[in-house]
C-alpha atoms as a PDB file:
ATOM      1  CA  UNK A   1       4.058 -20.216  -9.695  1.00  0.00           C
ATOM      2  CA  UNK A   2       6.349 -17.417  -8.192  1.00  0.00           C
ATOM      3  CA  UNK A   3       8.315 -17.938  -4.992  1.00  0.00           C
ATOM      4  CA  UNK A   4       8.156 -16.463  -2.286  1.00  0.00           C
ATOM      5  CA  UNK A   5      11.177 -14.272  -2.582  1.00  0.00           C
ATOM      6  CA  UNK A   6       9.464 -12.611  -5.712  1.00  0.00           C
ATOM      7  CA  UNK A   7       6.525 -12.251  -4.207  1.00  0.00           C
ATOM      8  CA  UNK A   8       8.365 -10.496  -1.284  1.00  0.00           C
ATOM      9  CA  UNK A   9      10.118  -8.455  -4.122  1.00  0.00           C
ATOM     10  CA  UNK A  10       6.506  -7.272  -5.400  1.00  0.00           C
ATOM     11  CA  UNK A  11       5.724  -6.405  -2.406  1.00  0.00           C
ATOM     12  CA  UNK A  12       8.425  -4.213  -1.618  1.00  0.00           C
ATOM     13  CA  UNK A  13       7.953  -2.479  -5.132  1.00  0.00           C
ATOM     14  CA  UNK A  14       4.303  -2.022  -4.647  1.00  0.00           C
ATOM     15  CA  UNK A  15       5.353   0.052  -0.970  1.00  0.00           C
ATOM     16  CA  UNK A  16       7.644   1.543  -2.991  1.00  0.00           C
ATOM     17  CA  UNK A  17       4.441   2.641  -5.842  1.00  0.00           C
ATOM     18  CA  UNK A  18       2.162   3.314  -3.009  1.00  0.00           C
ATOM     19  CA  UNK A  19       4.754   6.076  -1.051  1.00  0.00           C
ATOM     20  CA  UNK A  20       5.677   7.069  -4.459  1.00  0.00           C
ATOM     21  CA  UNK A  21       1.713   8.168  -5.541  1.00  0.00           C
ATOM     22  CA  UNK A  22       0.793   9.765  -1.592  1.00  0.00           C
ATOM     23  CA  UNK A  23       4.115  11.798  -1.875  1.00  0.00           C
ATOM     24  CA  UNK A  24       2.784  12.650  -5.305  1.00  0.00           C
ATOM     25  CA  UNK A  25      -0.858  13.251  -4.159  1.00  0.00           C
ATOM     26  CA  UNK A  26       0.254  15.152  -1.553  1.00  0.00           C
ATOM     27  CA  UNK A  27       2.226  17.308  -3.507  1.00  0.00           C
ATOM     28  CA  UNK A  28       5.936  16.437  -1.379  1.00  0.00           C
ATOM     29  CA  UNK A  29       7.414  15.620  -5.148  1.00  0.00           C
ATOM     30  CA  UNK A  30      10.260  13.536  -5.521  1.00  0.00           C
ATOM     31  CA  UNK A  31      11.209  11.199  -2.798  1.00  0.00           C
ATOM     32  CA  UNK A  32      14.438  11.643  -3.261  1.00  0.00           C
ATOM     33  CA  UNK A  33      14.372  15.016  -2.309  1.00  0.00           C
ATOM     34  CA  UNK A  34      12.988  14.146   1.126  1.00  0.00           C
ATOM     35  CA  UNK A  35      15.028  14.255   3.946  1.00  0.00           C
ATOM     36  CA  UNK A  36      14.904  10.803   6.364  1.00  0.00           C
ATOM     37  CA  UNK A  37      12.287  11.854   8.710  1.00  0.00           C
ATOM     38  CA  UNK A  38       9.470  13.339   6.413  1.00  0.00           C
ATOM     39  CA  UNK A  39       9.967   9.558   4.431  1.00  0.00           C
ATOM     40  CA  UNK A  40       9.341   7.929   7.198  1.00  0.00           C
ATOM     41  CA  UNK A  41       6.747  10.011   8.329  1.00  0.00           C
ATOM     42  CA  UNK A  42       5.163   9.612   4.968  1.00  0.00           C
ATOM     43  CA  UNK A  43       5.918   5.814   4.879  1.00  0.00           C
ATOM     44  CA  UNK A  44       4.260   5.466   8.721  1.00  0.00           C
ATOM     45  CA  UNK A  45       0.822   7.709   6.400  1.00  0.00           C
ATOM     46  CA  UNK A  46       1.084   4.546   4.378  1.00  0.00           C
ATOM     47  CA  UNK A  47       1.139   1.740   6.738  1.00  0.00           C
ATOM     48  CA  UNK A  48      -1.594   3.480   8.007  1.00  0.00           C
ATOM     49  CA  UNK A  49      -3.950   3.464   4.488  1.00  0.00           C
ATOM     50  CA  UNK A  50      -2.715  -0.283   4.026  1.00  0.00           C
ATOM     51  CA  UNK A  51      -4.260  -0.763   7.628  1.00  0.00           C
ATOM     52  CA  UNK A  52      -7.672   1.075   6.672  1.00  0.00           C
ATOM     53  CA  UNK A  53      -7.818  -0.466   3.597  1.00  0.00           C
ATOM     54  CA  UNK A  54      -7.056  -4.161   5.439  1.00  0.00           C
ATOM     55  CA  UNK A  55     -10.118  -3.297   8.225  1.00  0.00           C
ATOM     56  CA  UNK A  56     -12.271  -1.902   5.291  1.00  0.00           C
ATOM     57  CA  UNK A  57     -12.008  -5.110   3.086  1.00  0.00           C
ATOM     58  CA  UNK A  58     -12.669  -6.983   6.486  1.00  0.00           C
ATOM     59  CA  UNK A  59     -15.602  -4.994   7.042  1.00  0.00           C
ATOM     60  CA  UNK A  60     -14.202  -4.068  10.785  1.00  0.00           C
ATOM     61  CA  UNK A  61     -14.795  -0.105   9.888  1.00  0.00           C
ATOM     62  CA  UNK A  62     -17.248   2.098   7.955  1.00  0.00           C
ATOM     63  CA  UNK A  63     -14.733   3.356   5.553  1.00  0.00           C
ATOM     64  CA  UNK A  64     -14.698   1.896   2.109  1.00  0.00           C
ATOM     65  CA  UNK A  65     -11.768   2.156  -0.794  1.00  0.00           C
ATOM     66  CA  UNK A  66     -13.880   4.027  -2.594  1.00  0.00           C
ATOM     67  CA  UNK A  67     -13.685   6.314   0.303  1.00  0.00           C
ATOM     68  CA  UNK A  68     -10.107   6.292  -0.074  1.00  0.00           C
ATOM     69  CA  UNK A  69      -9.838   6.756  -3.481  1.00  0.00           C
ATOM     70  CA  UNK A  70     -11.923  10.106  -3.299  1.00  0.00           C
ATOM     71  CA  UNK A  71      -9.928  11.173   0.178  1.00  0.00           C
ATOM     72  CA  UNK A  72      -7.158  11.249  -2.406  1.00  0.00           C
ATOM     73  CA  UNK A  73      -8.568  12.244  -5.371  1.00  0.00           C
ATOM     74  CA  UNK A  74      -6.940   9.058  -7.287  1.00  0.00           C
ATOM     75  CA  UNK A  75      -8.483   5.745  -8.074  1.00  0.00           C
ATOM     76  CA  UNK A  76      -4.619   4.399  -8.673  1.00  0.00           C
ATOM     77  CA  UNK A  77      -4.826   4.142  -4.366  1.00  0.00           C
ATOM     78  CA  UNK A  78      -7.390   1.707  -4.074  1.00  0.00           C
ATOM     79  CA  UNK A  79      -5.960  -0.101  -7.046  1.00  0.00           C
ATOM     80  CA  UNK A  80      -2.845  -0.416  -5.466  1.00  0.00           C
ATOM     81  CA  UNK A  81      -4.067  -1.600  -1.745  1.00  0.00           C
ATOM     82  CA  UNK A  82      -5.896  -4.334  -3.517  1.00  0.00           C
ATOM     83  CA  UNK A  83      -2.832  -5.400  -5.623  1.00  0.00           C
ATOM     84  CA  UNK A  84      -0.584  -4.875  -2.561  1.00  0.00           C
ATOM     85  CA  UNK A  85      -3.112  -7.062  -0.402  1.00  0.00           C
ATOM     86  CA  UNK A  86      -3.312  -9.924  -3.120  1.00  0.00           C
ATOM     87  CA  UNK A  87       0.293 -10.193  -3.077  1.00  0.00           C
ATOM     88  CA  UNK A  88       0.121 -10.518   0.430  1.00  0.00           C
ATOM     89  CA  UNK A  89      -2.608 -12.862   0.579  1.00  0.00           C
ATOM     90  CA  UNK A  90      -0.549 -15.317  -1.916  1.00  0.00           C
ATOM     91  CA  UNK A  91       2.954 -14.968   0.552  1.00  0.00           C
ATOM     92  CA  UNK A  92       0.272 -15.962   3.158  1.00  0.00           C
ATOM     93  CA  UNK A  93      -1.221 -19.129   1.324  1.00  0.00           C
ATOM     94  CA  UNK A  94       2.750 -20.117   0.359  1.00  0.00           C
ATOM     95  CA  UNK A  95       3.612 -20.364   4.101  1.00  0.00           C
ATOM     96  CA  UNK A  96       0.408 -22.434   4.654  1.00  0.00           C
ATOM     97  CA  UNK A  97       1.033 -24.694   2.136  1.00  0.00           C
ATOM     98  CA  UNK A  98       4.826 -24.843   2.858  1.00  0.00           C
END
């Protein structure tokens, strides 16, 4: 069973995957080359897809990940907001239990 410190650490790298594919998607390249405020900007785009994709698995709004996925012409999206909210989830049941 992993800690919670490396879950914490997967979730940080799977922020890291998901700002890493939208820069991609959106065609912004390496995010390195951004300057501070167009990475946060596109970080702030990404809390905002974790959010819909958090509402849409809760069923609170009409858009699906499939919905997502097509939005952004990658499957790898959804993929990643599931694995991102499993991670999560399990941080979540640690602090229960604990």
């Amino acid at each position: 069973m992993r800690t919670e410190e490396q879950l914490l650490q997967e979730l940080q790298a799977k922020d890291a995957e998901l700002v890493s594919l939208v820069a991609n998607v959106l065609g912004l390249g390496d995010l390195g080359d951004l300057n501070d405020g167009r990475r946060k900007e596109l970080e702030g785009e990404v809390a905002e897809l974790r959010e819909k994709y958090k509402t849409t698995t809760d069923g609170d709004t009409p858009e699906n990940p499939r919905a997502l996925n097509e939005r952004f012409g990658t499957p790898a999206l959804g993929r990643l907001l599931r694995e991102r909210r499993e991670i999560s989830e399990q941080i979540l049941d640690l602090r229960d239990d604990g």
